[in-house]
Protein backbone atom coordinates (compact mmCIF):
# COMPACT_ATOMS: atom_id res chain seq x y z
CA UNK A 1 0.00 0.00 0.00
CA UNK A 2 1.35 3.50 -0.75
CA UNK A 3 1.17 6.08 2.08
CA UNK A 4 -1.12 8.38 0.66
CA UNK A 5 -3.48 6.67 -1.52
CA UNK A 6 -5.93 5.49 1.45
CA UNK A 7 -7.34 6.44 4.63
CA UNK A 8 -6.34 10.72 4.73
CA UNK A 9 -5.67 10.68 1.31
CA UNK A 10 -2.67 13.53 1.64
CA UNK A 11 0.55 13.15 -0.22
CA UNK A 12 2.67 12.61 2.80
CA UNK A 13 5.85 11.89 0.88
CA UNK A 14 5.25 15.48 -0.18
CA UNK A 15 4.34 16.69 3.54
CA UNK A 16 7.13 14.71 5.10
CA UNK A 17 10.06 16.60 2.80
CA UNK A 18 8.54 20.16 3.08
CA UNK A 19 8.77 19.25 6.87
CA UNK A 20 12.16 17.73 6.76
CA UNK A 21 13.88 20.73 4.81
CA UNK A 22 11.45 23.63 6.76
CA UNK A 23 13.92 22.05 9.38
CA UNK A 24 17.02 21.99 7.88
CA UNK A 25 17.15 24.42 5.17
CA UNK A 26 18.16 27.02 7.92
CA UNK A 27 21.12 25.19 8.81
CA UNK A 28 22.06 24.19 5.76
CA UNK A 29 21.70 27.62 4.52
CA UNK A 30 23.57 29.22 7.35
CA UNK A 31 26.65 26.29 6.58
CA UNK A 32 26.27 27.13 2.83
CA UNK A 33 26.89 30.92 3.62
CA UNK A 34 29.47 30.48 6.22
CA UNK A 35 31.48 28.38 3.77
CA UNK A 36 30.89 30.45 0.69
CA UNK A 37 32.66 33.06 3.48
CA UNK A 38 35.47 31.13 4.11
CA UNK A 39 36.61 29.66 1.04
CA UNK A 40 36.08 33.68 -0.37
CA UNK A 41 38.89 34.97 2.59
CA UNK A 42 41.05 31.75 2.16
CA UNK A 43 41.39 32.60 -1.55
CA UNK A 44 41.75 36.48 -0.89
CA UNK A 45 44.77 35.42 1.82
CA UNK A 46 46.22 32.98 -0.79
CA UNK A 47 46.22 36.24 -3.55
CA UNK A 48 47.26 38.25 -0.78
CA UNK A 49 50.19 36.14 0.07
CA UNK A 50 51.27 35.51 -3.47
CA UNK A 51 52.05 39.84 -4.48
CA UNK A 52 53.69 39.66 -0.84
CA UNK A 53 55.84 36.80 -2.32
CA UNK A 54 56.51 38.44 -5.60
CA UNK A 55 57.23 41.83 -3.54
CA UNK A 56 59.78 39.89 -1.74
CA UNK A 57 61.67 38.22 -4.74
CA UNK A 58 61.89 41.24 -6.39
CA UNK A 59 63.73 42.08 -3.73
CA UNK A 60 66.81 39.72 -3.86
CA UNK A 61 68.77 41.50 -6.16
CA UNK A 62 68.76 44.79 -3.95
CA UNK A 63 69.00 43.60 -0.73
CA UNK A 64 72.10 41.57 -1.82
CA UNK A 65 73.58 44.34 -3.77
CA UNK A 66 74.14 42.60 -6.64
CA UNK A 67 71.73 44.76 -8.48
CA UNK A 68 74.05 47.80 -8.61
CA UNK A 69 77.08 45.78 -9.83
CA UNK A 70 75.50 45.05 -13.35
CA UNK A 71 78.18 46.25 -15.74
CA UNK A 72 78.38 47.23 -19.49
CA UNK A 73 80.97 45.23 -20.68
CA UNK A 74 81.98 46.11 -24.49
CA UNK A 75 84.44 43.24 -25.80
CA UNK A 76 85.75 43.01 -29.63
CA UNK A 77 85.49 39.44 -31.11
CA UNK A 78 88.83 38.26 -30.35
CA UNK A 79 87.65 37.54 -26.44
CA UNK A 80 84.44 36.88 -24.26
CA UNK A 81 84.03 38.60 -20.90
CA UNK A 82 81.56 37.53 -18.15
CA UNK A 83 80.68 39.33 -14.87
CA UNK A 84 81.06 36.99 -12.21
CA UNK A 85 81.69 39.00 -9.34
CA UNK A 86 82.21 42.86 -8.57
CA UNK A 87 84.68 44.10 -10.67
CA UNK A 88 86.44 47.45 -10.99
CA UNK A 89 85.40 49.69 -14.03
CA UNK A 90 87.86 50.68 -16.02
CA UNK A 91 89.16 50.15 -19.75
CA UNK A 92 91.77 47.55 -20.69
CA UNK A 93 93.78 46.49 -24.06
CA UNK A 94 94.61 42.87 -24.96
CA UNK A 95 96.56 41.28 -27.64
CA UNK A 96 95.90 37.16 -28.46
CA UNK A 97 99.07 36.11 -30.10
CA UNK A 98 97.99 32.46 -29.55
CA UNK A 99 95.41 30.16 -28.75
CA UNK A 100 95.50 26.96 -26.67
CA UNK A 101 94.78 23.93 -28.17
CA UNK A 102 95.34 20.23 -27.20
CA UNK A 103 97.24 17.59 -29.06
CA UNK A 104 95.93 15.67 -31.94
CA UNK A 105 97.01 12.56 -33.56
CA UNK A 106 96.08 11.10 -36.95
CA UNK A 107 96.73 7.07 -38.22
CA UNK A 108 97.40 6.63 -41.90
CA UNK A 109 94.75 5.61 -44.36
CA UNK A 110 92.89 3.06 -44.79
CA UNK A 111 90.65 1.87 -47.43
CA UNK A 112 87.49 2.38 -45.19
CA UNK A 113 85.32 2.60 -41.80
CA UNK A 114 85.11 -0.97 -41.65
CA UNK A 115 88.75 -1.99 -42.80
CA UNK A 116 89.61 -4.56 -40.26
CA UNK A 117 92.91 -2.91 -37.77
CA UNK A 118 93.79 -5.52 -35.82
CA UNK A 119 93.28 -7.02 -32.41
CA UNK A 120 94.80 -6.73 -29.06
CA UNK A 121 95.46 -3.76 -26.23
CA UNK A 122 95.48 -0.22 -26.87
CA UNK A 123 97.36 1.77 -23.68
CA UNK A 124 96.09 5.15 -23.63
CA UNK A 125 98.14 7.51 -21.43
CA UNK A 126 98.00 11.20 -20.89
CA UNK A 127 101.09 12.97 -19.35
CA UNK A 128 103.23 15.75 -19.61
CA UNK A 129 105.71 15.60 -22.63
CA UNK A 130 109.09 17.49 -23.74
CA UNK A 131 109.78 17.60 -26.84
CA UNK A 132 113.42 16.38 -28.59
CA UNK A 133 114.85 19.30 -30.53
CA UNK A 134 114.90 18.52 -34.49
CA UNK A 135 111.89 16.06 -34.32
CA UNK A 136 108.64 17.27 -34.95
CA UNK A 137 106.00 15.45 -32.68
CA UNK A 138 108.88 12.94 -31.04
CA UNK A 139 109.26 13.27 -27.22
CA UNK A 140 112.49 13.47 -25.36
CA UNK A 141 110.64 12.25 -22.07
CA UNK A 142 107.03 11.52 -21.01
CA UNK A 143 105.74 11.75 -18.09
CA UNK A 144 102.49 10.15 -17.48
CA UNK A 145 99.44 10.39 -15.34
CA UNK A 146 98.60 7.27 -14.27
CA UNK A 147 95.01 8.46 -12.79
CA UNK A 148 94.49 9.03 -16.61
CA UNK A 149 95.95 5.65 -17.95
CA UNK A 150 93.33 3.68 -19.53
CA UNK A 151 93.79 0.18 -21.59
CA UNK A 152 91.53 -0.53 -24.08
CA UNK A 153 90.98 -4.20 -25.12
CA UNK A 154 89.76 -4.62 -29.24
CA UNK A 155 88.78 -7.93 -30.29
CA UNK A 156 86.82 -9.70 -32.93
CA UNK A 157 83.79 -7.68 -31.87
CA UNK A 158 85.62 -3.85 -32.27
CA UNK A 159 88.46 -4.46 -34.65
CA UNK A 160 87.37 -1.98 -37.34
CA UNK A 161 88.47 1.80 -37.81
CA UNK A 162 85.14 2.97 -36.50
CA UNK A 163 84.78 -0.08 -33.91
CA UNK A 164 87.83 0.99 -32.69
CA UNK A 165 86.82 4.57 -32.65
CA UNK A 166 83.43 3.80 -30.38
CA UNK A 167 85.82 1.68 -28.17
CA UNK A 168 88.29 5.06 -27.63
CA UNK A 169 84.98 7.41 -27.17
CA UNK A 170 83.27 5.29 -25.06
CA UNK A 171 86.73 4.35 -22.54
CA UNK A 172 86.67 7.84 -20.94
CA UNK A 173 90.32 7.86 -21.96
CA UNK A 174 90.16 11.72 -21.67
CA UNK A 175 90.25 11.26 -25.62
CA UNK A 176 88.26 11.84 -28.90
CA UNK A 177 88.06 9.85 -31.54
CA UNK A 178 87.03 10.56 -34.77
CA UNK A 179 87.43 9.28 -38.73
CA UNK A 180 87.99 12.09 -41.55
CA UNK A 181 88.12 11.39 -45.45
CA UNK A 182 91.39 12.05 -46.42
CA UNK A 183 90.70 11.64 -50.42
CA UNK A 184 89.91 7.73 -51.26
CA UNK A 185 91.13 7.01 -47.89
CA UNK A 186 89.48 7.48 -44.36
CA UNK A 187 91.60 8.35 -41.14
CA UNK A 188 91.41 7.95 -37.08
CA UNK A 189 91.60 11.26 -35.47
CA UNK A 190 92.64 11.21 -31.46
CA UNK A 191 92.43 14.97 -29.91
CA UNK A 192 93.22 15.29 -26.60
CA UNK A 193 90.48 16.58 -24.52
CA UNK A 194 92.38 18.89 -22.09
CA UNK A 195 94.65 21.87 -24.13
CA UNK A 196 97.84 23.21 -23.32
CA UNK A 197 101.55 22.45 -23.90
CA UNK A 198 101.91 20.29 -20.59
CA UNK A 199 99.43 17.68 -21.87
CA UNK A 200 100.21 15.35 -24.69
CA UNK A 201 99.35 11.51 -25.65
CA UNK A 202 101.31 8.50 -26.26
CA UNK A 203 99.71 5.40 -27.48
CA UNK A 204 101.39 1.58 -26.84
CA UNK A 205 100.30 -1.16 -27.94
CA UNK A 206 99.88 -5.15 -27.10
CA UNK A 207 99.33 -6.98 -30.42
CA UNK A 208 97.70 -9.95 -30.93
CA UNK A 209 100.09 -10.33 -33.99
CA UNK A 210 103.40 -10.83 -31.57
CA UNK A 211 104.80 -7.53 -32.93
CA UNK A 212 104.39 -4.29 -31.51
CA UNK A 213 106.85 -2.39 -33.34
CA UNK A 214 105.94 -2.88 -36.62
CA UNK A 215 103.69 -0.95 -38.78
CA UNK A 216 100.89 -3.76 -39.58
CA UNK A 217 98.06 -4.51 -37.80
CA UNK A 218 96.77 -2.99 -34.51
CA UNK A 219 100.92 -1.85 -33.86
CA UNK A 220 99.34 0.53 -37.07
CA UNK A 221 98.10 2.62 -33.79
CA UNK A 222 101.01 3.42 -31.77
CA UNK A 223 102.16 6.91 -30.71
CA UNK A 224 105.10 5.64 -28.13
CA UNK A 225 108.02 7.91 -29.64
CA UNK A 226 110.34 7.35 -26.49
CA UNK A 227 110.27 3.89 -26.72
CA UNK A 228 111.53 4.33 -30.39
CA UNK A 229 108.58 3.45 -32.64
CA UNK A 230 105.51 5.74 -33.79
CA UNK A 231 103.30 4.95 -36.87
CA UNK A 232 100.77 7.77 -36.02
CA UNK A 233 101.49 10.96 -36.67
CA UNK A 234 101.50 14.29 -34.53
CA UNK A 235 98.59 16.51 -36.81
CA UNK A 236 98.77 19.43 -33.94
CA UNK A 237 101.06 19.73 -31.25
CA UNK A 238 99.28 21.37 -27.89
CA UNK A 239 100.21 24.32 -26.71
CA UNK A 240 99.41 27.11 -24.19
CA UNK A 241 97.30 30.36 -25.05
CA UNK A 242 99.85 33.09 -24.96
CA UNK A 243 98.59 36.66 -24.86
CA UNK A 244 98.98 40.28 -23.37
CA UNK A 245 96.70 42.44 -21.00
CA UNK A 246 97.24 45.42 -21.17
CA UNK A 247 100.75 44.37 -21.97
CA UNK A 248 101.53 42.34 -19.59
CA UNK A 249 102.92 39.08 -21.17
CA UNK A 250 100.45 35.96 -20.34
CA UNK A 251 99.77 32.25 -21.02
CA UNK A 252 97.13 29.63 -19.81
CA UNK A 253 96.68 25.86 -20.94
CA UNK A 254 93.23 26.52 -21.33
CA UNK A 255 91.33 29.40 -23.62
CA UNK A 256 88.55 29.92 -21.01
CA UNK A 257 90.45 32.07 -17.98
CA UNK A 258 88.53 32.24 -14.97
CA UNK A 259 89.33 35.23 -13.07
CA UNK A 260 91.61 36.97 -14.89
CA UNK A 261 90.47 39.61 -13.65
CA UNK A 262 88.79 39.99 -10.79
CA UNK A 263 85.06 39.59 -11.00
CA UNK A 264 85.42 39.04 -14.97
CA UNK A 265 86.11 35.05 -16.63
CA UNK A 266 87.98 35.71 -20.33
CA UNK A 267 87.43 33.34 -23.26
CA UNK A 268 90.00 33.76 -26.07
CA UNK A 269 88.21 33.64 -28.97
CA UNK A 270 91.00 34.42 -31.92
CA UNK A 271 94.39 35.77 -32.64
CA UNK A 272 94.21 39.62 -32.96
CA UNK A 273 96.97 41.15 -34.99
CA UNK A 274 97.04 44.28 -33.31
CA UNK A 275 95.94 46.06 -29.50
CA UNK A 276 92.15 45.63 -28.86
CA UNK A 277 90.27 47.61 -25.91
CA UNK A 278 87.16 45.68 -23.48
CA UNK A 279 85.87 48.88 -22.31
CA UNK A 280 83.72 47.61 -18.16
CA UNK A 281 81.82 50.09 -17.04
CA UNK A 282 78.81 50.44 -15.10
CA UNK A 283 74.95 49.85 -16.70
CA UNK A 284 73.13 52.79 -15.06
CA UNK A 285 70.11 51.55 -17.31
CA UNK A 286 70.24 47.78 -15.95
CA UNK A 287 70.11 48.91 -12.44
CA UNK A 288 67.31 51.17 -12.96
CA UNK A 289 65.22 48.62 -14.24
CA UNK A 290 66.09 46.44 -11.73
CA UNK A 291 64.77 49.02 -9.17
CA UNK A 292 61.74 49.92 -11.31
CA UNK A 293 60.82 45.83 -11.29
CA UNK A 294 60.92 46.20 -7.45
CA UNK A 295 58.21 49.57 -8.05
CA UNK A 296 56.24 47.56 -10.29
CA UNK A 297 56.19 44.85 -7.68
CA UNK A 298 55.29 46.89 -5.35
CA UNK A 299 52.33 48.74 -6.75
CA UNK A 300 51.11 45.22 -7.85
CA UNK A 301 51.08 44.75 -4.35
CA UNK A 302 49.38 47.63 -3.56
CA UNK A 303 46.93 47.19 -5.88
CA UNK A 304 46.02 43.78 -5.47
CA UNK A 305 45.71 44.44 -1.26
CA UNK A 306 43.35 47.71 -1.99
CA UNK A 307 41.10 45.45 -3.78
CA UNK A 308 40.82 42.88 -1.38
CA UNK A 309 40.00 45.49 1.27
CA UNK A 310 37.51 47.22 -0.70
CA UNK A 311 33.84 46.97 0.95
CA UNK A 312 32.45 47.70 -2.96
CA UNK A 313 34.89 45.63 -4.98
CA UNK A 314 33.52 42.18 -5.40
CA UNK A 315 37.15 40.81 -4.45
CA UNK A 316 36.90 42.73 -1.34
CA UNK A 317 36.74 39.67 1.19
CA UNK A 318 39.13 41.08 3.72
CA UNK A 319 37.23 44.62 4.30
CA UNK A 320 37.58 45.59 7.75
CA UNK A 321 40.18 43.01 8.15
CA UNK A 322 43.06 43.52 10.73
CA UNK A 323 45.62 41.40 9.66
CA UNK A 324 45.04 43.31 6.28
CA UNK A 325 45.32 47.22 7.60
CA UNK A 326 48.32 46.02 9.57
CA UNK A 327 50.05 44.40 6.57
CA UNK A 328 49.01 47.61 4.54
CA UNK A 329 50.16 49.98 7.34
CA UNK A 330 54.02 48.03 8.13
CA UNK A 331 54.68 47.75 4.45
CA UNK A 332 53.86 51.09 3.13
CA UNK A 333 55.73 52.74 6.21
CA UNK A 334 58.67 50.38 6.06
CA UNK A 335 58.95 51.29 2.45
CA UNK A 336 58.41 55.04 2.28
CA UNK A 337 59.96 55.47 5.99
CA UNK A 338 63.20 57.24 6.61
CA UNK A 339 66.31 54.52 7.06
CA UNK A 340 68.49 54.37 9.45
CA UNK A 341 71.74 54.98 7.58
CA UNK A 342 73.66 57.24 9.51
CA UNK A 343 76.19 59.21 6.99
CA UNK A 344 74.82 57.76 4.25
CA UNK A 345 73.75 60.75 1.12
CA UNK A 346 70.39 59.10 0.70
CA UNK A 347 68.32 57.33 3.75
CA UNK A 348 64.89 57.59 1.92
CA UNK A 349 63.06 56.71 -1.57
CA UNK A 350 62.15 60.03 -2.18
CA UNK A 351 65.66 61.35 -2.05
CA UNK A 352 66.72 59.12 -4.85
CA UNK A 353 63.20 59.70 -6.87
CA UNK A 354 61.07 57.11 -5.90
CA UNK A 355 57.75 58.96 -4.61
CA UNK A 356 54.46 57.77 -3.04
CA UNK A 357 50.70 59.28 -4.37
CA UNK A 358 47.99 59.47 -1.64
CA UNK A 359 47.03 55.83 -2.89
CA UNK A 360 50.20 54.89 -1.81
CA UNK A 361 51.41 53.76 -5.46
CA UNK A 362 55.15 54.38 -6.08
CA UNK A 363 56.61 56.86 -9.07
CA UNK A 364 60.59 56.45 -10.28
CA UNK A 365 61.58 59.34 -11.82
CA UNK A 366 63.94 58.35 -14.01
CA UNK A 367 65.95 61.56 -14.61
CA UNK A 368 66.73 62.17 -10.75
CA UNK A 369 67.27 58.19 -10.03
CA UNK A 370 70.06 58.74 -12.74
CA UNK A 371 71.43 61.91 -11.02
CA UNK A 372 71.63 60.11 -7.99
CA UNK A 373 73.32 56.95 -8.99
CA UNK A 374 76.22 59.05 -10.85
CA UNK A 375 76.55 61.48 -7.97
CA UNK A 376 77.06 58.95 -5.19
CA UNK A 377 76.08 55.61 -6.30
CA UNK A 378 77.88 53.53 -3.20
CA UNK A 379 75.57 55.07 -1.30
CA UNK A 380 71.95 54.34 -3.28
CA UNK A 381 73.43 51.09 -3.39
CA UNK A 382 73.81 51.20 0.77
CA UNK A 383 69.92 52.89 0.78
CA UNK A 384 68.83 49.47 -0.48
CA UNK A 385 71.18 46.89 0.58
CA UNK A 386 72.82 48.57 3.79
CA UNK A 387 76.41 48.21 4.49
CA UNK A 388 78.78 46.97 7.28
CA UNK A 389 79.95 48.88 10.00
CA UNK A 390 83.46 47.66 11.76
CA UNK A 391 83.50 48.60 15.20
CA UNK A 392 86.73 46.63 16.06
CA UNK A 393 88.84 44.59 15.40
CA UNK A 394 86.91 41.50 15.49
CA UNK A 395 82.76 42.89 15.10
CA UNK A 396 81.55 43.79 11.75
CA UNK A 397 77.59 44.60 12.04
CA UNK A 398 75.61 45.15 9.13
CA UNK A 399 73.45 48.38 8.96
CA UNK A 400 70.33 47.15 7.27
CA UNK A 401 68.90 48.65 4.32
CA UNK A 402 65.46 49.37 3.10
CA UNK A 403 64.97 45.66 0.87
CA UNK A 404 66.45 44.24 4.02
CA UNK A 405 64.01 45.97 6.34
CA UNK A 406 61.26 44.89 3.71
CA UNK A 407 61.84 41.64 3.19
CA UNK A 408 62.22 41.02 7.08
CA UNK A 409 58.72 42.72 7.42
CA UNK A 410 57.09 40.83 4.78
CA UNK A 411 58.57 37.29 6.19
CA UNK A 412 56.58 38.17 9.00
CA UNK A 413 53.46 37.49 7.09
CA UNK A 414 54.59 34.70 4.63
CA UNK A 415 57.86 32.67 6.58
CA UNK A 416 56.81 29.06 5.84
CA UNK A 417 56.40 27.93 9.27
CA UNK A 418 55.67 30.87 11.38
CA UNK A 419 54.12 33.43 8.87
CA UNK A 420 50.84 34.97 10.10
CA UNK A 421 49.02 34.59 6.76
CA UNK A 422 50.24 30.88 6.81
CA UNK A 423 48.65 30.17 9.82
CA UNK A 424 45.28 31.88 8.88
CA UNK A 425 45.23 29.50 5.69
CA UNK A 426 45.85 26.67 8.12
CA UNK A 427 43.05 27.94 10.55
CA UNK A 428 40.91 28.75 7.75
CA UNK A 429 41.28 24.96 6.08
CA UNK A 430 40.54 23.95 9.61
CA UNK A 431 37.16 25.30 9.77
CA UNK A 432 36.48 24.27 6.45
CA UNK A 433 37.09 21.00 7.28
CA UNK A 434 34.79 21.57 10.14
CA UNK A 435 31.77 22.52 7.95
CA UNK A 436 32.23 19.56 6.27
CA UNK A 437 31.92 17.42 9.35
CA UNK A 438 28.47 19.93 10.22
CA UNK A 439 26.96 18.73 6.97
CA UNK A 440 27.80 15.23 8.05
CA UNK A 441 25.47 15.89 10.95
CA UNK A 442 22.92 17.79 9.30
CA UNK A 443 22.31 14.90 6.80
CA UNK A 444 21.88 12.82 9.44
CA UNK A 445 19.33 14.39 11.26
CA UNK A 446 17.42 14.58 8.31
CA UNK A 447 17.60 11.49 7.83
CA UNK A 448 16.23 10.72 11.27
CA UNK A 449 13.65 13.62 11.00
CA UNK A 450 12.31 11.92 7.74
CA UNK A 451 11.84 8.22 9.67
CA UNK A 452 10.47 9.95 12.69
CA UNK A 453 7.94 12.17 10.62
CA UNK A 454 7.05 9.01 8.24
CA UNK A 455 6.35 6.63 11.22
CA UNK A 456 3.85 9.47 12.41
CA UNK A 457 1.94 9.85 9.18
CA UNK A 458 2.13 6.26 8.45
CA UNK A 459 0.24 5.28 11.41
CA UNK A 460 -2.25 8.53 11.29
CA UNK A 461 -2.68 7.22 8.02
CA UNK A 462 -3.72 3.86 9.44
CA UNK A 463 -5.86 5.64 12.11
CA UNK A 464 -7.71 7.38 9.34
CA UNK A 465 -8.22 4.24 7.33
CA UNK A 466 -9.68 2.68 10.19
CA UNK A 467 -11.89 4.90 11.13
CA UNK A 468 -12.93 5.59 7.37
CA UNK A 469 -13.97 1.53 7.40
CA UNK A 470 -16.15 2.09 10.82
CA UNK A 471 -17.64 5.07 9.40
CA UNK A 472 -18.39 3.38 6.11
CA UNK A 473 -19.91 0.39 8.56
CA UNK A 474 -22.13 2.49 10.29
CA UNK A 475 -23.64 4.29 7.09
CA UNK A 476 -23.98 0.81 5.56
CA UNK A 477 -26.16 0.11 8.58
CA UNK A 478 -28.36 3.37 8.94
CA UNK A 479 -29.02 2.46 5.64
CA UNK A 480 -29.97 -1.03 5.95
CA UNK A 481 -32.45 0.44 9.19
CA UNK A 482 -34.00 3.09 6.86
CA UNK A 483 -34.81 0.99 4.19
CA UNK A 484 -36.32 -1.57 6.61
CA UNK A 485 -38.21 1.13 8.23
CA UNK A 486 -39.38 1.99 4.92
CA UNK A 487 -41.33 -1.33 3.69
C-alpha cells in the first residue's frame, strides 16, 4: 500500500520533505553561507600572500647588492668577458698572439670505416711531454698520469676503424676519436680533450700479432716515440694560449680564464693582430630597471591588497580586516619610511626619486634616479642593501637597508612555518574542514527527521483508514435500518 493513496488521502511523501527541509534548510543555509565566506577569505589570503611573495623576490637582487654591480661590458670578437663578481670599471687592451689547443694525432689511411685494424690492447696515457729538438711530434721524455691511464681491449667484436673509434669514445680515456676522409682514404683522429703544452698523448700497444713495433696490424696505432717506434702521426702539437693584458705578457693551458680579472672570466676567442680595448663600465640603465621591477612589484602589491579590502569591490573579502590594515600599514611605512643609515647621502626613496601618491602607489623618476646613482652611487646602493659597520677589530655589524628591512617585514606574514598569513590558511582549512563534518550531521538528522515524521503519518494514516472503514460500517447500517423502516 502507498502512504497516501488510502485512509487521509494527503501526499505525505510530499508533507514529510517540506517538513524535513522547513527544518534543515536554515542550517544548511547558514553552513552554505558560512562556507561560501570562508573559502572567499582563504582565496583572498592565498592572492594576498602571493604579491607579498613576488614583492619579496623582487627584492633579492637589492637587498644583496648585486643589483648595482650590473656592468656594461663592451668586448671586440677576439675575447668573451663575463661578470662573475664585482669588478672594478675601467678600460683595458689585450693582444691574443695564440690560442691553446690540445694535441691531436692522426693514423694513416685506410681503405674504409670498416677496414679490419687488428686485435689486441690499446694503452692510452696522458702525461706531460718534452719535446726532442729537431723532431717534430717525437718526445724526449714523457711523463704520465697514471690516474688518466686507460687500456683498451679490441677484439673480434671492435676491430674496425670505427669499432675501434666507439671503443676510444666510449673508454673515458680523456680522448676523442674521430674518422675524416682524407681523399679515397678514411683516417682515425685522437684529440686530446684537455689543451695546453703540458698535456700530450702517447699510445702503446699489445698486439695480438706478436709484434708491436711494426707498422701492420693494430701496432698501425702506436704513438710511443720514447720507446723508439711511432706509426701515427702528430697533426697538432698542444700548446698554451699566450697573450697580453694590457701588456703584460700571459699564457694559460686553457682558452677559457677564470678570473683573470677579478670579478670578470675571459674566453680567447681568436688571434688579434694588433691592441684591442674591453671597455667595463657600469649599466646605469640595468640597475634602474632592476629598481623599477621592485616599483612595479610593489604597486602590484598595492593594488592587489586595496582590492581585497575594498567593501564595494567584489574581491573585497578582507574589508575591515586587521591582519590586512596592519600588513598595509608596516609595508607602506617600512617602504616610504626614513632609514636608518647614519652618513649615508640618501636614507629615503624620495631622495633618490622614488615617490608615493595618496594611494600609496610608487613613481621612479627616471631623470633624478640617474642623477643620484652618478653622484654617489655607493651610497643608493647602501639605501637598499645597507652596508657593514666595523666597530673593532673582530665585530663587523651590518646596517640594514630598506629591501632588508622589507623583506624582514614581509617574512613576517609569509615565513613558511611561522608566517601569520600561513597560519590563517591553516586555521581557515581547519574550519572548512569543520563545515564539512556539520553537513555530516545535518544529513543525518534529516535522515532521522524523515523516519520519525514518516512513522507518524504512516500510522495517522492507518488511524484514518480505520476509522474511514467504521464510518463506512455504520452508514452501511443506517441504511440497511432506513430501508427496513421503509417497507
Amino acid at each position: 500500500m502507498e502512504l497516501g493513496n488510502v485512509g487521509s488521502g494527503l501526499d505525505v511523501d510530499a508533507i514529510v520533505s517540506a517538513l524535513v527541509n522547513a527544518e534543515v534548510a536554515p542550517k544548511t543555509n547558514s553552513l552554505d553561507r558560512r562556507e561560501s565566506g570562508l573559502k572567499a577569505e582563504l582565496t583572498a589570503i592565498g592572492t594576498l600572500k602571493s604579491s607579498l611573495s613576488s614583492l619579496d623576490s623582487a627584492l633579492d637582487d637589492l637587498s644583496d647588492a648585486s643589483a648595482f654591480d650590473l656592468l656594461k661590458i663592451d668586448a671586440p670578437d677576439s675575447v668573451k668577458v663575463t661578470q662573475t663578481g664585482s669588478p672594478a670599471t675601467g678600460q683595458y687592451t689585450i693582444d691574443v698572439n695564440t690560442l691553446a689547443a690540445s694535441q691531436v694525432l692522426a693514423s694513416v689511411g685506410f681503405a674504409s670505416a670498416s677496414t679490419t685494424v687488428g686485435t689486441g690492447t690499446l694503452t692510452i696515457e696522458i702525461g706531460s711531454p718534452t719535446y726532442a729538438s729537431g723532431a717534430s711530434g717525437a718526445y724526449s721524455s714523457f711523463s704520465a698520469d697514471a690516474s688518466q691511464t686507460v687500456s683498451i681491449t679490441i677484439d673480434s667484436t671492435n676491430n674496425t676503424v670505427s669499432g675501434i673509434r666507439d671503443a676510444i669514445n666510449s673508454s673515458a680515456a680523456g680522448v676523442t676519436a674521430s674518422l675524416v676522409v682524407d681523399g679515397t682514404q678514411t683516417r682515425l683522429l685522437l684529440t686530446a680533450d684537455t689543451s695546453g703544452a703540458s698535456t700530450a698523448l702517447s699510445i702503446s700497444v699489445d698486439d695480438d700479432d706478436g709484434n708491436d713495433s711494426d707498422s701492420s696490424n693494430l701496432s698501425t696505432l702506436a704513438y710511443n716515440t720514447t720507446a723508439g717506434f711511432t706509426n701515427m702521426s702528430e697533426a697538432r702539437a698542444s700548446q698554451d694560449a699566450s697573450f697580453s693584458l694590457n701588456g703584460l705578457a700571459l699564457t694559460n693551458s686553457s682558452n677559457s680564464i677564470a678570473g683573470l680579472i677579478d670579478g670578470l672570466d675571459f674566453t680567447l676567442k681568436k688571434v688579434t693582430t694588433s691592441s684591442e680595448s674591453i671597455l667595463i663600465e657600469s649599466d646605469s640603465a640595468a640597475v634602474e630597471a632592476k629598481v623599477q621591477a621592485f616599483v612595479d612589484s610593489y604597486n602590484s602589491y598595492s593594488e592587489t591588497l586595496s582590492s581585497l579590502m575594498n567593501y564595494e569591490d567584489a574581491q573585497g573579502a578582507l574589508a575591515g580586516d586587521s591582519t590586512a590594515r596592519r600588513v598595509q600599514s608596516v609595508i607602506r611605512s617600512t617602504t616610504t619610511g626614513i632609514q636608518n643609515l647614519s652618513g649615508n647621502a640618501y636614507t629615503a626613496l624620495s631622495d633618490i626619486g622614488i615617490t608615493s601618491d595618496r594611494y600609496g602607489q610608487l613613481t621612479l623618476d627616471s631623470s633624478k634616479f640617474q642623477s643620484a646613482l652618478s653622484t654617489n652611487p655607493d651610497d643608493l646602493k647602501t639605501l637598499f642593501s645597507g652596508n657593514t659597520i666595523t666597530q673593532n677589530l673582530d665585530d663587523n655589524t651590518d646596517s640594514t637597508g630598506l629591501a632588508d628591512s622589507l623583506k624582514a617585514a614581509i617574512d613576517v606574514y609569509i615565513n613558511s612555518s611561522t608566517g601569520m598569513l600561513i597560519s590563517r590558511e591553516d586555521r581557515l582549512d581547519e574550519s572548512i574542514d569543520d563545515i564539512a563534518d556539520d553537513r555530516l550531521d545535518v544529513i543525518a538528522r534529516m535522515e532521522s527527521l524523515e523516519e520519525r515524521y514518516t512513522k507518524q503519518f504512516t500510522a495517522m494514516d492507518t488511524l484514518v483508514s480505520q476509522l474511514q472503514g467504521t464510518s463506512d460500517f455504520l452508514t452501511n447500517q443506517m441504511d440497511a435500518i432506513k430501508a427496513a423502516a421503509n417497507r
